[in-house]
Structures are given as structure tokens and as C-alpha cells.
C-alpha atoms as a PDB file:
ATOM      1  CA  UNK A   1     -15.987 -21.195  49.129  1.00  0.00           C
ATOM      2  CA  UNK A   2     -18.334 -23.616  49.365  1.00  0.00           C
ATOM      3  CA  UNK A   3     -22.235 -23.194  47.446  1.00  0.00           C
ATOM      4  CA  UNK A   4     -24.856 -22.794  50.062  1.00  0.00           C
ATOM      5  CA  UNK A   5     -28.741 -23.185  49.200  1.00  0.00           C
ATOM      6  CA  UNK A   6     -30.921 -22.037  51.448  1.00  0.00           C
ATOM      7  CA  UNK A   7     -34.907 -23.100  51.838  1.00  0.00           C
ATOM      8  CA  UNK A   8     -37.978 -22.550  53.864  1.00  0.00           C
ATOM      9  CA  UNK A   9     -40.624 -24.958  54.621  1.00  0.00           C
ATOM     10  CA  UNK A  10     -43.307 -24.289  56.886  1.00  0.00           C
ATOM     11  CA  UNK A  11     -41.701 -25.636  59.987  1.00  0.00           C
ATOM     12  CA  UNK A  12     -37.757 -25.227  59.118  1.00  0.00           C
ATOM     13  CA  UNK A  13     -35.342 -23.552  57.248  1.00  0.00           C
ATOM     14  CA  UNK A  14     -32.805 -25.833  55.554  1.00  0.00           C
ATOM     15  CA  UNK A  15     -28.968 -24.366  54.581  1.00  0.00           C
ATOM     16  CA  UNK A  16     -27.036 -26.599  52.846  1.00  0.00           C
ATOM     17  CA  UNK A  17     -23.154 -26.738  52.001  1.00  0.00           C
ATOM     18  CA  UNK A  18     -21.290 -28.656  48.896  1.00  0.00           C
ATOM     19  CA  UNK A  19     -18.140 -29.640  50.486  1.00  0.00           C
ATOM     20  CA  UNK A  20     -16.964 -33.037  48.828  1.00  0.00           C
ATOM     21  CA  UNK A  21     -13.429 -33.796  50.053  1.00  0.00           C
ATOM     22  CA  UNK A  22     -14.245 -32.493  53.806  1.00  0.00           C
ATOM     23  CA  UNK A  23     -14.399 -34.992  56.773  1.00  0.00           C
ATOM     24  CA  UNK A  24     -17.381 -34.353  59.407  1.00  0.00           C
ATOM     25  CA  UNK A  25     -14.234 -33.498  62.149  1.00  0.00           C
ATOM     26  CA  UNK A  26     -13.391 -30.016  59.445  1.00  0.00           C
ATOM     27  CA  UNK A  27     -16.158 -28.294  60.203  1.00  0.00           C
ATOM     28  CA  UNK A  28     -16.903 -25.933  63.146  1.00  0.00           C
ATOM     29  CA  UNK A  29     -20.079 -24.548  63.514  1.00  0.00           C
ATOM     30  CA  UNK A  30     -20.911 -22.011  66.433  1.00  0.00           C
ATOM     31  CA  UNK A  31     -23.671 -19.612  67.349  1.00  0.00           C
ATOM     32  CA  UNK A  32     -23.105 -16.300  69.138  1.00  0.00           C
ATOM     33  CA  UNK A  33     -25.523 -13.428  69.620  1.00  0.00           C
ATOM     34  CA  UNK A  34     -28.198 -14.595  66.665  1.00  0.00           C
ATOM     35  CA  UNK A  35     -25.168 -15.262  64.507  1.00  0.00           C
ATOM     36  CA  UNK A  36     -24.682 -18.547  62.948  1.00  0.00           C
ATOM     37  CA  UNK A  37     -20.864 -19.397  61.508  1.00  0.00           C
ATOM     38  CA  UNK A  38     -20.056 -22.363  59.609  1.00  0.00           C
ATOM     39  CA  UNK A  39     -16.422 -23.077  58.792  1.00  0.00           C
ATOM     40  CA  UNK A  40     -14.245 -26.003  57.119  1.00  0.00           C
ATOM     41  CA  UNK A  41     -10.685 -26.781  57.169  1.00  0.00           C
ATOM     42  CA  UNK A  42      -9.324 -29.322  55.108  1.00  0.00           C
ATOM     43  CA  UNK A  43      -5.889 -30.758  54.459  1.00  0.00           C
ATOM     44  CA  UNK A  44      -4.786 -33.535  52.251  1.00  0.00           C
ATOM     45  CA  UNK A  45      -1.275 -34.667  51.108  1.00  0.00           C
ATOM     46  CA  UNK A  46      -1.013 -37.306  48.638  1.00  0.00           C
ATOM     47  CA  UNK A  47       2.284 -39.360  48.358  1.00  0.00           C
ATOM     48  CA  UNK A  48       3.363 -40.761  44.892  1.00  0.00           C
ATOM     49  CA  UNK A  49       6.304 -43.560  44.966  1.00  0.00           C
ATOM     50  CA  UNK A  50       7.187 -44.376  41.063  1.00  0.00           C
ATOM     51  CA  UNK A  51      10.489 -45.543  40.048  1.00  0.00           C
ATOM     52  CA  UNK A  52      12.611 -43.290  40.351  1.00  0.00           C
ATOM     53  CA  UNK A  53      11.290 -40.311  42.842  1.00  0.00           C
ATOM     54  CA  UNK A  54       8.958 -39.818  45.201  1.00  0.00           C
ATOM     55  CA  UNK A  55       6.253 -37.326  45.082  1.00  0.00           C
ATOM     56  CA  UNK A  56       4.537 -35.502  47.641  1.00  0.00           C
ATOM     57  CA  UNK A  57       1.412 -33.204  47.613  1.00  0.00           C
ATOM     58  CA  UNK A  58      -0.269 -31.312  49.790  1.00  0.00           C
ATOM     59  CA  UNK A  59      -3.485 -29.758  49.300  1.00  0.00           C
ATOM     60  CA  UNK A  60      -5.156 -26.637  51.801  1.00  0.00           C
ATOM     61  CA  UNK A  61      -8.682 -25.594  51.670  1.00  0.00           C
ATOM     62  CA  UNK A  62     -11.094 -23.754  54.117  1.00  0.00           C
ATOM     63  CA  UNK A  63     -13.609 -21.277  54.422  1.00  0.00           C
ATOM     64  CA  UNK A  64     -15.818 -19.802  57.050  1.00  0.00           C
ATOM     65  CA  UNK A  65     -19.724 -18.627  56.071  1.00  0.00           C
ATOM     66  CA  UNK A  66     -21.677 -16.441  59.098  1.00  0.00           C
ATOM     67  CA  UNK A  67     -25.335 -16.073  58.896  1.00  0.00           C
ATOM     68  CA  UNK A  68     -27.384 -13.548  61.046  1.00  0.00           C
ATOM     69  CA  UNK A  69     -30.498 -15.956  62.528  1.00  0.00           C
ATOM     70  CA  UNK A  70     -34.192 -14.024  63.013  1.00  0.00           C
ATOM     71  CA  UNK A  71     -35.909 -14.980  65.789  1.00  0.00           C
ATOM     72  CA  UNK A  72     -38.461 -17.071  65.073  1.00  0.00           C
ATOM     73  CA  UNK A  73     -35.626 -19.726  64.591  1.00  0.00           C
ATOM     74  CA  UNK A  74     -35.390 -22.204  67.554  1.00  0.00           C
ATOM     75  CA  UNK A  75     -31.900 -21.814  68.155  1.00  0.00           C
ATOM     76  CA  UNK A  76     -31.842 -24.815  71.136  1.00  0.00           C
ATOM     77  CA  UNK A  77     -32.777 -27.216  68.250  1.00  0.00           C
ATOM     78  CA  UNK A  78     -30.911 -26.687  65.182  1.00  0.00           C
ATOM     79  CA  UNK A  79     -29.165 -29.591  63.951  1.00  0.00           C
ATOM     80  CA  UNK A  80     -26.353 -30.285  61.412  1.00  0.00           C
ATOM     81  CA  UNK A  81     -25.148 -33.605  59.484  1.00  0.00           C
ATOM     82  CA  UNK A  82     -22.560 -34.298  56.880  1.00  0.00           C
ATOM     83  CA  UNK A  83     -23.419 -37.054  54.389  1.00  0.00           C
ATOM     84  CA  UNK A  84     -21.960 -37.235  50.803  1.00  0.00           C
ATOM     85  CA  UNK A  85     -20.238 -34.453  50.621  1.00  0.00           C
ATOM     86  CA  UNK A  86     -23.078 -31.859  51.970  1.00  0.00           C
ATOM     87  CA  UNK A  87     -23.260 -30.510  55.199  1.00  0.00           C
ATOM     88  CA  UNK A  88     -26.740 -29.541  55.693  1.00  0.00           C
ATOM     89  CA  UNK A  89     -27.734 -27.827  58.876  1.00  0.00           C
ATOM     90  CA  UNK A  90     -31.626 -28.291  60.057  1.00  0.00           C
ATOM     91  CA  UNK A  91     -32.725 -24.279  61.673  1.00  0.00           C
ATOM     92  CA  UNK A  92     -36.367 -24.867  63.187  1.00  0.00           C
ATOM     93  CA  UNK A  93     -38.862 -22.384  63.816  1.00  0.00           C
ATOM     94  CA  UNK A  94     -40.230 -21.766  67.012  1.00  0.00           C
ATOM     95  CA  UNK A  95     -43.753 -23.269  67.758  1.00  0.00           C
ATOM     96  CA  UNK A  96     -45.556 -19.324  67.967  1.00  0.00           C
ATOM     97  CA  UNK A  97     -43.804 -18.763  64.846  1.00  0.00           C
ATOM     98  CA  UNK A  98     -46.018 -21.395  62.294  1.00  0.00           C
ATOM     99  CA  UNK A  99     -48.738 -19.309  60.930  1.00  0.00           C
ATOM    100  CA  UNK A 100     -51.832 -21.198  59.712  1.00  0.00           C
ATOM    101  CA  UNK A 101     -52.755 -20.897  56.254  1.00  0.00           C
ATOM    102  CA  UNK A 102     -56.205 -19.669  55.797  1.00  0.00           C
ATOM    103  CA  UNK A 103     -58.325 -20.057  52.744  1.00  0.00           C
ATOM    104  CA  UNK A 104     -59.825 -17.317  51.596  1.00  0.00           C
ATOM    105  CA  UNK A 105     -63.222 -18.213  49.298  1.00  0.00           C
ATOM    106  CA  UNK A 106     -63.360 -16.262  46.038  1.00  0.00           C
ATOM    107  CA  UNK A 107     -67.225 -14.727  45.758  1.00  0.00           C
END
């Protein structure tokens, strides 16, 4: 299972994966009734010719991650890369959503 971080900023929410060793094609990522799932599936086999024998190995991996969205996400916008072995996915919030910050003077 992949580590996920998770931040807010004023305008987005940011959700980032570690997945070194994935390709952008192993992920799926779908959204159904609020509900946000990520999921990988990787394969690699590695062939070793020496000498004598031949060597052969295959390595599985995958995982699946589902995230229940509130609404003040903008769910027509989110957006999702993979770049160096993180997947991060971009969530923005809905324009009524922003709240100015007010000041509030100290007497």
C-alpha cells in the first residue's frame, strides 16, 4: 500500500501517492457518488541469462485507496499526474466554498 499525504490550501486539496516502480498506464482512478478510488497494478518480470541458466522473475504489486469527497470539492476539475514516482491528484474547491480571511483587531 502505497503512503498517501494529504493537504489543504486555501483553494485545493492536494493527495499524494509514493508509487516508484508504477507506470502512469497502472493506475485507475474513478469517481462515483462523492467517492474517489485510486488504484495501481503493477507487474514486472526480470530475465537473468548467466552462464549456465537462465533466470526469470516476476514481480506483482497493486493496491486500491477510496476516499469519500465533501462537497465543496469541484469534482468537474480535479486533476491527477504521475511524475517521479508520485501520483499526486489536484481536488479543487468550488468558487462559494473560499472563505475570506478576516482580521480581527485586538483592542
Amino acid at each position: 500500500m502505497p503512503a498517501v499525504n494529504i493537504t489543504e490550501e486555501d483553494t485545493q486539496y492536494s493527495v499524494e501517492f509514493s508509487a516508484p516502480g508504477f507506470e502512469k498506464n497502472d493506475f485507475k482512478i474513478e469517481l462515483n457518488d462523492g467517492v474517489l478510488t485510486v488504484s495501481g497494478k503493477h507487474e514486472t518480470d526480470k530475465e537473468v541469462k548467466e552462464k549456465n541458466f537462465t533466470r526469470k522473475e516476476f514481480n506483482y504489486g497493486s493496491f486500491q485507496r477510496s476516499f469519500t469527497l465533501n462537497e465543496e470539492i469541484n469534482e468537474e476539475a480535479i486533476d491527477a499526474k504521475y511524475e517521479n514516482g508520485i501520483l499526486k491528484l489536484t481536488l479543487p474547491k468550488k468558487e462559494e466554498s473560499k472563505k475570506p480571511t478576516k482580521e480581527i483587531k485586538i483592542s
